[in-house]
N, C-alpha and C. Protein backbone atom coordinates (compact mmCIF):
# COMPACT_ATOMS: atom_id res chain seq x y z
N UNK A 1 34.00 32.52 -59.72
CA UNK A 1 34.61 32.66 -61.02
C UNK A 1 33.83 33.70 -61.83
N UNK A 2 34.51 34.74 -62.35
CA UNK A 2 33.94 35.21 -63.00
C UNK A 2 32.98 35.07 -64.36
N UNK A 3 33.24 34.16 -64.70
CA UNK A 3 32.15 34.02 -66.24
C UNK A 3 30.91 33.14 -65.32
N UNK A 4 30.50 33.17 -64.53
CA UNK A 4 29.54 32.67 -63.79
C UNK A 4 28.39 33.74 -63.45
N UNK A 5 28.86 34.90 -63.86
CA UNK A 5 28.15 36.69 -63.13
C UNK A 5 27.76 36.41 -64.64
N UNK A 6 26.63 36.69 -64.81
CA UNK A 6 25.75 37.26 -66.07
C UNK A 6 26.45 38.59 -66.52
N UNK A 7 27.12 39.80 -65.82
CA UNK A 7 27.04 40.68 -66.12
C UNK A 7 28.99 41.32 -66.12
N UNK A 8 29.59 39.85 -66.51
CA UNK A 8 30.53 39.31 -67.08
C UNK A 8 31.53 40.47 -68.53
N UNK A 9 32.33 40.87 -68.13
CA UNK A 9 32.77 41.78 -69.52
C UNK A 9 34.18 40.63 -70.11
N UNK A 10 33.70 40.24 -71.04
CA UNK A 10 34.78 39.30 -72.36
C UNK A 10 35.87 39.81 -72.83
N UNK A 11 36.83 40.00 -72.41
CA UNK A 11 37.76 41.39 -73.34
C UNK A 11 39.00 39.96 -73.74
N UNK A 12 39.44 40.52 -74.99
CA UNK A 12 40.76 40.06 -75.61
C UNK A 12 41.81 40.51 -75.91
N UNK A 13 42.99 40.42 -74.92
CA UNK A 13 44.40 41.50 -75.31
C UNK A 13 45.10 40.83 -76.07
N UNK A 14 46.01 41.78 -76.86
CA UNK A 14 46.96 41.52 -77.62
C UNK A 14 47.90 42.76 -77.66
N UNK A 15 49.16 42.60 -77.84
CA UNK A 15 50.05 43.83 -78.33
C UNK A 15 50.61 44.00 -79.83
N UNK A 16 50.68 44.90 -80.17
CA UNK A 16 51.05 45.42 -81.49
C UNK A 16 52.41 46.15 -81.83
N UNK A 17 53.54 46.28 -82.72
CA UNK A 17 54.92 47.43 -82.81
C UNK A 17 53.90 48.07 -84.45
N UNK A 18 54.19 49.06 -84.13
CA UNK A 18 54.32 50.69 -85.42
C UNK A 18 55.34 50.92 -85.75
N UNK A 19 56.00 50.32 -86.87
CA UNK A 19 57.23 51.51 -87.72
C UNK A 19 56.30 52.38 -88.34
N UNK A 20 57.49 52.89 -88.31
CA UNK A 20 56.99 54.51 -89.28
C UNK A 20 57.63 53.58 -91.26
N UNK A 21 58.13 52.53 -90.81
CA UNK A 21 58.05 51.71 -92.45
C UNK A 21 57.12 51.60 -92.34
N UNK A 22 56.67 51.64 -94.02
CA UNK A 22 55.25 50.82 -94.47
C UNK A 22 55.55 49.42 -95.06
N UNK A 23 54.23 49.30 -94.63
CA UNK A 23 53.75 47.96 -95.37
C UNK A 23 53.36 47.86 -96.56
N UNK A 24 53.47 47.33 -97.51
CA UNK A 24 52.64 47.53 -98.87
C UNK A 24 51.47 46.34 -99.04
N UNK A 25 50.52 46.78 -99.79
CA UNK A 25 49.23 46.07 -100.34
C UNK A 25 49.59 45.95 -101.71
N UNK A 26 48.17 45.63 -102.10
CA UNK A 26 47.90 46.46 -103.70
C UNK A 26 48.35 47.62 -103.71
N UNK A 27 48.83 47.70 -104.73
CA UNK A 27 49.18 49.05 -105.49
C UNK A 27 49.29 49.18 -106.92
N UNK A 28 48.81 51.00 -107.14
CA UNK A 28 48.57 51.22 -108.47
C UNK A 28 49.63 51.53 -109.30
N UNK A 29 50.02 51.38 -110.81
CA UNK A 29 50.84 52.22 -110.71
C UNK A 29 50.70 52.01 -112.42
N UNK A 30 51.71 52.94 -113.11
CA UNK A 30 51.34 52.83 -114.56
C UNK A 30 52.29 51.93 -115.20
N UNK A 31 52.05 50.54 -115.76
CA UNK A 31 52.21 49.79 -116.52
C UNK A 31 53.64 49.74 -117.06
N UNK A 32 54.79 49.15 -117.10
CA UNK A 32 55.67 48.72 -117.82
C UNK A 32 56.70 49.62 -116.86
N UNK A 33 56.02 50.62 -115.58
CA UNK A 33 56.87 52.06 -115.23
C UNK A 33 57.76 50.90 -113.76
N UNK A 34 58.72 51.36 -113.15
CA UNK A 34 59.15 50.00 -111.50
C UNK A 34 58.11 51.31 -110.87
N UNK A 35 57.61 50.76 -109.78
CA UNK A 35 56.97 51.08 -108.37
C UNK A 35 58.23 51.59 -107.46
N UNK A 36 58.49 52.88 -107.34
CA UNK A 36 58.95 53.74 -106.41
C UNK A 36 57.74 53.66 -104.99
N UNK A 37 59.13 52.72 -103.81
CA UNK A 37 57.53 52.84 -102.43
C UNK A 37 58.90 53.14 -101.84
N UNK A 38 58.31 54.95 -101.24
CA UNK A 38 59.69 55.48 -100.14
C UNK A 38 59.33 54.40 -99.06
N UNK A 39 60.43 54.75 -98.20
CA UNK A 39 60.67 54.01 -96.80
C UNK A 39 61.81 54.55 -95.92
N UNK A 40 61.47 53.90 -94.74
CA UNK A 40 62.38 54.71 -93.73
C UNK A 40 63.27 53.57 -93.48
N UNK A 41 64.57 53.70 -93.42
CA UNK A 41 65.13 52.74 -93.17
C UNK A 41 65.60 52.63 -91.57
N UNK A 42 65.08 52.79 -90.29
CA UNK A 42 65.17 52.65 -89.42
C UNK A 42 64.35 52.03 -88.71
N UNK A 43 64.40 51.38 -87.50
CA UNK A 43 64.04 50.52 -86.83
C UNK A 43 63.44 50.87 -85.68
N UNK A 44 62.92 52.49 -85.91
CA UNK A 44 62.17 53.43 -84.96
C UNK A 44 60.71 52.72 -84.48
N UNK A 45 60.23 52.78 -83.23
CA UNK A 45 59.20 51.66 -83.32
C UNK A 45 58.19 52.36 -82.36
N UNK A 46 56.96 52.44 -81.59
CA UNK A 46 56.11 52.49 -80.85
C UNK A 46 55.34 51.49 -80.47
N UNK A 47 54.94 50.59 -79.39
CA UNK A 47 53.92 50.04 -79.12
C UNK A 47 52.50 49.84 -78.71
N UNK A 48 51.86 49.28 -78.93
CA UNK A 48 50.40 49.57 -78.63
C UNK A 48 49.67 47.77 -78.01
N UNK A 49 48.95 48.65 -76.64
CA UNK A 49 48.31 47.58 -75.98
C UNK A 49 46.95 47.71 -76.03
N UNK A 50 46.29 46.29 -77.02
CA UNK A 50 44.95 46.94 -77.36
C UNK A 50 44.03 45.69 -76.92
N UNK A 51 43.04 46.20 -76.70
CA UNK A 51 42.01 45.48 -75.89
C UNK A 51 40.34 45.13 -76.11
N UNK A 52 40.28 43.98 -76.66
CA UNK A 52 38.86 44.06 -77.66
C UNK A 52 37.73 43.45 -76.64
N UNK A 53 36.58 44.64 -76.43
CA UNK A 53 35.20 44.26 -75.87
C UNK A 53 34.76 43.02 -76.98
N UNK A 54 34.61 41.70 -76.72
CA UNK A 54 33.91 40.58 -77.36
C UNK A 54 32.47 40.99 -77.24
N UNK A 55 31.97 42.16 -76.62
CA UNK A 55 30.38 42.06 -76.88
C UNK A 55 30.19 43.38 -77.08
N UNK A 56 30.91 44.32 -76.90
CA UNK A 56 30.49 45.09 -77.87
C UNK A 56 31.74 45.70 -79.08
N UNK A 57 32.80 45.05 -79.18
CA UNK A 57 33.64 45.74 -80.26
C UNK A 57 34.55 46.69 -80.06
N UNK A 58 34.50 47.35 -78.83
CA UNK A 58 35.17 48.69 -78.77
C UNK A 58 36.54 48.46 -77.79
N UNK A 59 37.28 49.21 -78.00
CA UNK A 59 38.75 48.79 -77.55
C UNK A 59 39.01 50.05 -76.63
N UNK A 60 40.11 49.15 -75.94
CA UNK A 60 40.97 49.88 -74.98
C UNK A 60 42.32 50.13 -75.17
N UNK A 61 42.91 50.85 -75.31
CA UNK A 61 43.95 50.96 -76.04
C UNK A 61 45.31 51.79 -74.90
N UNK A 62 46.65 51.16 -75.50
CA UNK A 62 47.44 52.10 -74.18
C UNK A 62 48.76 51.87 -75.29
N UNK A 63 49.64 53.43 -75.32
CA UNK A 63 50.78 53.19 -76.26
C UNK A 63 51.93 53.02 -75.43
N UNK A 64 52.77 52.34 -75.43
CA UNK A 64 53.89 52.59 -74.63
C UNK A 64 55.19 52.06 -75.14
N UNK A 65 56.49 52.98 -75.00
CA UNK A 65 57.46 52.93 -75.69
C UNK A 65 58.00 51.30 -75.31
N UNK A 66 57.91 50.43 -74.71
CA UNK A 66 58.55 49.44 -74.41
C UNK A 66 57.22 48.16 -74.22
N UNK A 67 57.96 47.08 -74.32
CA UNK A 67 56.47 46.09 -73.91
C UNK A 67 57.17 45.27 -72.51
N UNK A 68 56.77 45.45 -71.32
CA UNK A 68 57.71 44.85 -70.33
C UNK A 68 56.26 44.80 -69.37
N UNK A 69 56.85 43.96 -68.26
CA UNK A 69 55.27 43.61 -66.95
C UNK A 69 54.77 45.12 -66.62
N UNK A 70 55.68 46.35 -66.14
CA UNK A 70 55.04 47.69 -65.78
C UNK A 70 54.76 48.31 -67.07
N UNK A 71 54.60 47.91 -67.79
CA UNK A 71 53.74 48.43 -69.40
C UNK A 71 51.82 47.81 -69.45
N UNK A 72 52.32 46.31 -69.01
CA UNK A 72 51.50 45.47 -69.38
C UNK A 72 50.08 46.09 -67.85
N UNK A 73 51.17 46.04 -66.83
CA UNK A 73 50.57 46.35 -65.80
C UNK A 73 49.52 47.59 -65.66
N UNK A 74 50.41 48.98 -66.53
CA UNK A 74 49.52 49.92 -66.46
C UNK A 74 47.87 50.13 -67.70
N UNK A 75 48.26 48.98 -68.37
CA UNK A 75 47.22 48.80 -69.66
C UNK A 75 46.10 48.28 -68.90
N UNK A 76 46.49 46.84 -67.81
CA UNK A 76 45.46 46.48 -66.86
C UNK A 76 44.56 47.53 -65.90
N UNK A 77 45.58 48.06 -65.73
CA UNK A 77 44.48 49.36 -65.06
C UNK A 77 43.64 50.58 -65.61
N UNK A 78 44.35 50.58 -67.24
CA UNK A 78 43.17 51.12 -67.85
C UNK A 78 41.97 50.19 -67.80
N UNK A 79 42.24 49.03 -68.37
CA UNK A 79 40.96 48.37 -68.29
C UNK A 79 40.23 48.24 -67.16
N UNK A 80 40.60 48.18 -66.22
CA UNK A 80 39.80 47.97 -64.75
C UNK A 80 38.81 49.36 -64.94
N UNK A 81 39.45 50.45 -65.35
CA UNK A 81 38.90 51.92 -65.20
C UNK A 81 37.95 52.13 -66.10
N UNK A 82 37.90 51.32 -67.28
CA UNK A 82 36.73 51.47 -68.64
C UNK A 82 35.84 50.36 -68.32
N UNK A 83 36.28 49.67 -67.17
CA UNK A 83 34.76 48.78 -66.94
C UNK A 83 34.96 48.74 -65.31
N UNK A 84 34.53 49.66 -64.54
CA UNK A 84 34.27 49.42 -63.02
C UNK A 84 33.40 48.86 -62.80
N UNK A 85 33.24 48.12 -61.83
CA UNK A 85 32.51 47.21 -60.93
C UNK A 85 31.69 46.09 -61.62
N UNK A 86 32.38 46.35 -62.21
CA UNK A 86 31.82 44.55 -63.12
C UNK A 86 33.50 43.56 -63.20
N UNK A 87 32.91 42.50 -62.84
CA UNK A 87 33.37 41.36 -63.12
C UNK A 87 34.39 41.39 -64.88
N UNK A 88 35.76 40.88 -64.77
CA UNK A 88 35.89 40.78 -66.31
C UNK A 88 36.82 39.38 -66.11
N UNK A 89 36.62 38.98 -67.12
CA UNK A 89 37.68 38.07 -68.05
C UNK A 89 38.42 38.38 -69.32
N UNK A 90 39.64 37.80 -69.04
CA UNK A 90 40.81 38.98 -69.88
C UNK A 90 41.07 37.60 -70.49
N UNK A 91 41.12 37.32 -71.82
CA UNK A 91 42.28 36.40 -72.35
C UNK A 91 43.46 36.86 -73.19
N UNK A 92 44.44 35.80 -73.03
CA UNK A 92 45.66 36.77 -73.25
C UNK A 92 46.36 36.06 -73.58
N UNK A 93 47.48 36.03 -74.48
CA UNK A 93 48.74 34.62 -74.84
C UNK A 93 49.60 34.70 -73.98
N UNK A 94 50.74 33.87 -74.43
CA UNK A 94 52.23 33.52 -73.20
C UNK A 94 53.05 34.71 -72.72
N UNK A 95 52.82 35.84 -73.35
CA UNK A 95 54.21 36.91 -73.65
C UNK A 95 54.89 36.85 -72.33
N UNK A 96 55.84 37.00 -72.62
CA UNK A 96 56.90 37.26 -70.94
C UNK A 96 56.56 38.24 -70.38
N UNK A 97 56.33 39.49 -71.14
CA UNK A 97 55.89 40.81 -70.22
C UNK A 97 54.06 40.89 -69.98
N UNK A 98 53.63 39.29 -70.01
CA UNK A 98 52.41 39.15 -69.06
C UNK A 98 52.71 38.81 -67.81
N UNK A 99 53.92 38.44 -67.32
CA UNK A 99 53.96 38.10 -65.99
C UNK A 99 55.28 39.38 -65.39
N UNK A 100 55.10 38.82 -63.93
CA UNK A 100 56.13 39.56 -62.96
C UNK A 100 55.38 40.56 -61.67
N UNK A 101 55.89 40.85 -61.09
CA UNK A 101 55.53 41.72 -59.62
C UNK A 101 54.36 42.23 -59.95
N UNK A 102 54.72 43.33 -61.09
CA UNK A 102 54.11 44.08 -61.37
C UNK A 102 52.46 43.99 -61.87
N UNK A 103 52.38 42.51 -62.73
CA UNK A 103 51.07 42.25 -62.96
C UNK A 103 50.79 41.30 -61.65
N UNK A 104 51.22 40.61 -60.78
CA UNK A 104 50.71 40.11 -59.55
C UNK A 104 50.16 40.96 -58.72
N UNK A 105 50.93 41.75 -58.95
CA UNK A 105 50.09 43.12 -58.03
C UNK A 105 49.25 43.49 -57.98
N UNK A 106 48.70 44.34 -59.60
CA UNK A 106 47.35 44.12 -60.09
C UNK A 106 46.55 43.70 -59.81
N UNK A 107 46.97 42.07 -60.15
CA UNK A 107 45.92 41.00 -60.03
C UNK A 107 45.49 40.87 -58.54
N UNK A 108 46.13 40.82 -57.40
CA UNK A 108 45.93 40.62 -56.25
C UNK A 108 44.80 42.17 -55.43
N UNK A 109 45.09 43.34 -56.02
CA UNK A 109 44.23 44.29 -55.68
C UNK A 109 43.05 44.03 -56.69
N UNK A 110 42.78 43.31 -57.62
CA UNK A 110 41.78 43.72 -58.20
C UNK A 110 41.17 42.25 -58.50
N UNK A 111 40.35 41.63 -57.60
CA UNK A 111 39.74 39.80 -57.49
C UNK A 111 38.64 40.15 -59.29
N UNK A 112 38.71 41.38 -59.30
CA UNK A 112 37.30 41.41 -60.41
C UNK A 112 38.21 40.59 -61.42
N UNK A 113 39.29 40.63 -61.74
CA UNK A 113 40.08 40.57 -62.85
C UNK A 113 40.44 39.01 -62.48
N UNK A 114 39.71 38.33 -63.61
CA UNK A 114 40.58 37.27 -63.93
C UNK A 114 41.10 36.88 -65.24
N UNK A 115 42.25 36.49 -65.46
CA UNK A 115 42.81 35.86 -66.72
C UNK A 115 42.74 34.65 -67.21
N UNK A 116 42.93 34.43 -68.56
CA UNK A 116 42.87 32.87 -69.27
C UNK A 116 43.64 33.20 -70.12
N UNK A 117 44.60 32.29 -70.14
CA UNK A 117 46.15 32.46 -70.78
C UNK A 117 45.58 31.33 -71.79
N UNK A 118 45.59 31.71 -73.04
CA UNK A 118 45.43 31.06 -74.52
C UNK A 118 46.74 30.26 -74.43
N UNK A 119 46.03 29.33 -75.37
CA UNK A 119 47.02 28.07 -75.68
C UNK A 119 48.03 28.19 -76.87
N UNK A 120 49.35 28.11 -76.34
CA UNK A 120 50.63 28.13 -76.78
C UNK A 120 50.91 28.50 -78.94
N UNK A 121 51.17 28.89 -79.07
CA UNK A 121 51.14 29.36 -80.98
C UNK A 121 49.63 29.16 -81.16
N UNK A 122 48.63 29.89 -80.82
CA UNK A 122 47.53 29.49 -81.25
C UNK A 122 46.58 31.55 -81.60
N UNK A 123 47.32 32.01 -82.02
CA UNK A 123 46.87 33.89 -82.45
C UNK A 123 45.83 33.70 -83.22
N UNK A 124 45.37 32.69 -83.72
CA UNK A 124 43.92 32.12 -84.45
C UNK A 124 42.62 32.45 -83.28
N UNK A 125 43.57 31.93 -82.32
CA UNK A 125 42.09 32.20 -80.82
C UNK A 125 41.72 33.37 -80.53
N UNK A 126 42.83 34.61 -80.83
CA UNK A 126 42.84 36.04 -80.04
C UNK A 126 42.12 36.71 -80.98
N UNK A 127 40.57 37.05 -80.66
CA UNK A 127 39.89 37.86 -81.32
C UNK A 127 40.85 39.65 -81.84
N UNK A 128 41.90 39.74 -81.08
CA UNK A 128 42.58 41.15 -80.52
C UNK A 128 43.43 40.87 -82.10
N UNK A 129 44.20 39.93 -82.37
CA UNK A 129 44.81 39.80 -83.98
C UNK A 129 44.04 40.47 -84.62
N UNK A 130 42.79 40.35 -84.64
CA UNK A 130 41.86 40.97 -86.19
C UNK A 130 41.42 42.27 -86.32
N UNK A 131 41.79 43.05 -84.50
CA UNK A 131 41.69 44.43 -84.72
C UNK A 131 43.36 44.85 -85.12
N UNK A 132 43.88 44.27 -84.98
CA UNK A 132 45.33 44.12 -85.62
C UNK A 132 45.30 44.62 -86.99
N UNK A 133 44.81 43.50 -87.77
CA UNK A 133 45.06 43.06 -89.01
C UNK A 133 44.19 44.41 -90.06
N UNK A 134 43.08 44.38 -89.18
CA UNK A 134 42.40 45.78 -89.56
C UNK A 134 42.71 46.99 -89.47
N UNK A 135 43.57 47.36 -88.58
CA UNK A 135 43.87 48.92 -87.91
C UNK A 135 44.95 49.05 -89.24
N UNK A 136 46.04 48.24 -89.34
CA UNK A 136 47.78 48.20 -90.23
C UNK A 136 46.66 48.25 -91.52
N UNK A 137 45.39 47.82 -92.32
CA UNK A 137 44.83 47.87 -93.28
C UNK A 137 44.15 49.06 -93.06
N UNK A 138 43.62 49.71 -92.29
CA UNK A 138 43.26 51.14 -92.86
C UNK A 138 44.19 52.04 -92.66
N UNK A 139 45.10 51.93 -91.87
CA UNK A 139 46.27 53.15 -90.99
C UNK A 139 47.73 52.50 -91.64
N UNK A 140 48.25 52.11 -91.27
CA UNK A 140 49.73 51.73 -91.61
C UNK A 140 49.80 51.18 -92.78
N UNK A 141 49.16 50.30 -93.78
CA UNK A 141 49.88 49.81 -94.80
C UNK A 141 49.63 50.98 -95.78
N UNK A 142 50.70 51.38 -97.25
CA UNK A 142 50.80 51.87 -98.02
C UNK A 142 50.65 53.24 -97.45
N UNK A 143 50.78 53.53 -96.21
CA UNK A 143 50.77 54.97 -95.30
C UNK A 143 51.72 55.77 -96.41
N UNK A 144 51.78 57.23 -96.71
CA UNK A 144 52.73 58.61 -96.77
C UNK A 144 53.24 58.80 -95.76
N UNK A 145 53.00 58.82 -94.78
CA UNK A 145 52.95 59.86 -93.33
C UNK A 145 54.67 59.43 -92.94
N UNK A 146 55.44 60.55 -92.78
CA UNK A 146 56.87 60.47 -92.59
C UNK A 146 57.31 61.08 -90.99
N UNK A 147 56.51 60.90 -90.30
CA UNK A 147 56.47 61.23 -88.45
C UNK A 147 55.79 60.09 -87.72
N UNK A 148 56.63 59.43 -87.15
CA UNK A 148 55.74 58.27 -86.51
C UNK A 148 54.93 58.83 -85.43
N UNK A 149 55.21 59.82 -84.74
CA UNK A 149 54.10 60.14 -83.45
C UNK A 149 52.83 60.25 -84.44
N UNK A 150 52.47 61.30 -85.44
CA UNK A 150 51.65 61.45 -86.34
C UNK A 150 50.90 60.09 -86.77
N UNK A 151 51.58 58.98 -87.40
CA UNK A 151 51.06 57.66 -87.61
C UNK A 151 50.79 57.38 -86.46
N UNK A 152 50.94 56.99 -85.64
CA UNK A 152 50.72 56.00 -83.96
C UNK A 152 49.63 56.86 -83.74
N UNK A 153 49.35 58.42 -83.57
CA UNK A 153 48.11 59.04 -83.51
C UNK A 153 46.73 58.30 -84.23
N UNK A 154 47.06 58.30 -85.28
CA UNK A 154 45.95 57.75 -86.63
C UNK A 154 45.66 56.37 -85.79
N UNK A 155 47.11 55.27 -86.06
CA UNK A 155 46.48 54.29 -85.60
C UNK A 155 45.43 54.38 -84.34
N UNK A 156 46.27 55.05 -82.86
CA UNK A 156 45.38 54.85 -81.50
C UNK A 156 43.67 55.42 -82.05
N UNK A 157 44.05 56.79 -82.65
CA UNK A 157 42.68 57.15 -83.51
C UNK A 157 41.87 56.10 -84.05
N UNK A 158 41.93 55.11 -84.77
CA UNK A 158 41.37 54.54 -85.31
C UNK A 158 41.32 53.79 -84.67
N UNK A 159 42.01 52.91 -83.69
CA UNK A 159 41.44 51.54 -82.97
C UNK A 159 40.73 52.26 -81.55
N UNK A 160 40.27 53.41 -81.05
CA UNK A 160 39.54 54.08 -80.61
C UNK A 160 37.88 54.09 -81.26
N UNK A 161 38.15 54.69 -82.23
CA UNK A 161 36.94 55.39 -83.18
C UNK A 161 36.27 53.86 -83.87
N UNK A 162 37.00 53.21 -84.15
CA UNK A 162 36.24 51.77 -84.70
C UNK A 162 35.17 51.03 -83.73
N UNK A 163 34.34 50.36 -83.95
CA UNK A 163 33.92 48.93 -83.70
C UNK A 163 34.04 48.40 -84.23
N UNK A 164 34.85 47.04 -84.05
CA UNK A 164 35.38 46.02 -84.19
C UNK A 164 34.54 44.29 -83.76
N UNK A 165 33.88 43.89 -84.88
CA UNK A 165 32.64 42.89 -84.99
C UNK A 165 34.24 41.83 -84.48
N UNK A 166 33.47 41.15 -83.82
CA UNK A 166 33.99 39.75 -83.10
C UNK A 166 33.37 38.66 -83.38
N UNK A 167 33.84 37.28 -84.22
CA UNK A 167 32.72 36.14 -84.22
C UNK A 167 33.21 35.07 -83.24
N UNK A 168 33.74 35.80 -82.31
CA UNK A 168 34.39 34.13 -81.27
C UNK A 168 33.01 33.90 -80.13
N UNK A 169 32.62 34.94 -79.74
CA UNK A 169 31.23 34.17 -78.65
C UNK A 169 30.65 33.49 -79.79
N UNK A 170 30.45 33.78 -80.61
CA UNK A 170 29.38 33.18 -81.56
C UNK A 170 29.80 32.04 -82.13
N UNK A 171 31.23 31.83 -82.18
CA UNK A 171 32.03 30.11 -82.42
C UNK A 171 32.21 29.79 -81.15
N UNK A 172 32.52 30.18 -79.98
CA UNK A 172 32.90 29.05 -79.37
C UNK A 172 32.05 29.40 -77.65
N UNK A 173 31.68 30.57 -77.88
CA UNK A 173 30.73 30.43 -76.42
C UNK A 173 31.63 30.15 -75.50
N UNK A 174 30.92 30.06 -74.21
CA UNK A 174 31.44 29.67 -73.10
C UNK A 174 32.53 28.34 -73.03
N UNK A 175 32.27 27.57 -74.44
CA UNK A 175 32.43 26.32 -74.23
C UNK A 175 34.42 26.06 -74.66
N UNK A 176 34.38 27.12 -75.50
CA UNK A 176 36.29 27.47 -74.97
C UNK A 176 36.84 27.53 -74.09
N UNK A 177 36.06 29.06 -73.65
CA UNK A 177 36.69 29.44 -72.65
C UNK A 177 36.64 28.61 -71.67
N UNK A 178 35.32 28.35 -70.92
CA UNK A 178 35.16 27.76 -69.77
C UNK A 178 36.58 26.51 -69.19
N UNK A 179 36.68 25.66 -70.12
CA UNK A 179 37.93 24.34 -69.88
C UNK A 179 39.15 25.18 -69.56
N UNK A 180 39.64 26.50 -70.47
CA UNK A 180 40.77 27.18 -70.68
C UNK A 180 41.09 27.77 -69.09
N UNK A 181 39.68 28.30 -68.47
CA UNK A 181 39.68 28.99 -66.81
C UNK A 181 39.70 27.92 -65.58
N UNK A 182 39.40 26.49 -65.77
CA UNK A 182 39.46 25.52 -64.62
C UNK A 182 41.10 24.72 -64.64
């Protein structure tokens, strides 16, 4: 089993959609005046498969127009490629396009790779939400930017260029995971 190797890599996936709509925060504006916030009214979208190192912060990231098993599949093999020959553990929620041929396949060429499928409505567990919640807070909410390739740039830019502090080894240690992998 892999979390048994000392030299063990922790990673946490999650997937993300980009409109080129914004989100709004706070905002400024002058007193008694309505808040004009343009928007796109289309349902234009990009996805992003992002992947949080639990020990050191830094992500793996893969954009792809659709979220389906040969999406999910080719994100796995980035990761295999940003950590060779070490041992990893991937945790990951229910999504449908975590399973099928395509990620069995994977999984069967590559024994380094094992998974722990998080427990059912529980996005509280997925350290990968909070590079989420962070990326749409510096990049997408209250955005200008009227080209989504341009935005989806910024974002992959930024969940690239960040480290991203994780407090789940430090809440729950081995002692989550471990029950979640037997």
């Amino acid at each position: 089993m892999a979390q048994d190797a000392p030299e063990t890599v922790l990673l946490a996936e999650d997937e993300a959609s980009l409109y080129l709509q914004a989100t709004t925060m706070a905002v400024w504006g002058p007193r008694g005046q309505p808040l004009i916030v343009p928007c796109d009214p289309s349902r234009v979208k990009t996805n992003f498969y992002g992947t949080l190192n639990l020990h050191t912060g830094h992500e793996v990231v893969t954009q792809a127009e659709t979220m389906n098993a040969e999406a999910t599949a080719t994100h796995l093999r980035a990761i295999l490629a940003a950590h060779p020959d070490v041992p990893i553990l991937l945790l990951w929620d229910r999504a449908p396009w975590h399973r099928g041929a395509a990620i069995r396949e994977v999984l069967a060429a590559n024994p380094r790779l094992e998974i722990i499928v998080l427990p059912t409505a529980a996005p509280d567990l997925n350290p990968q939400e909070h590079v989420w919640k962070a990326t749409r807070r510096a990049v997408s909410h209250n955005h200008t930017e009227p080209q989504l390739p341009e935005l989806a740039q910024q974002f992959e830019q930024h969940l690239q260029s960040t480290t991203f502090d994780s407090s789940f080894l430090t809440k729950y240690g081995w002692t989550l995971v471990r029950p979640m992998s037997t």
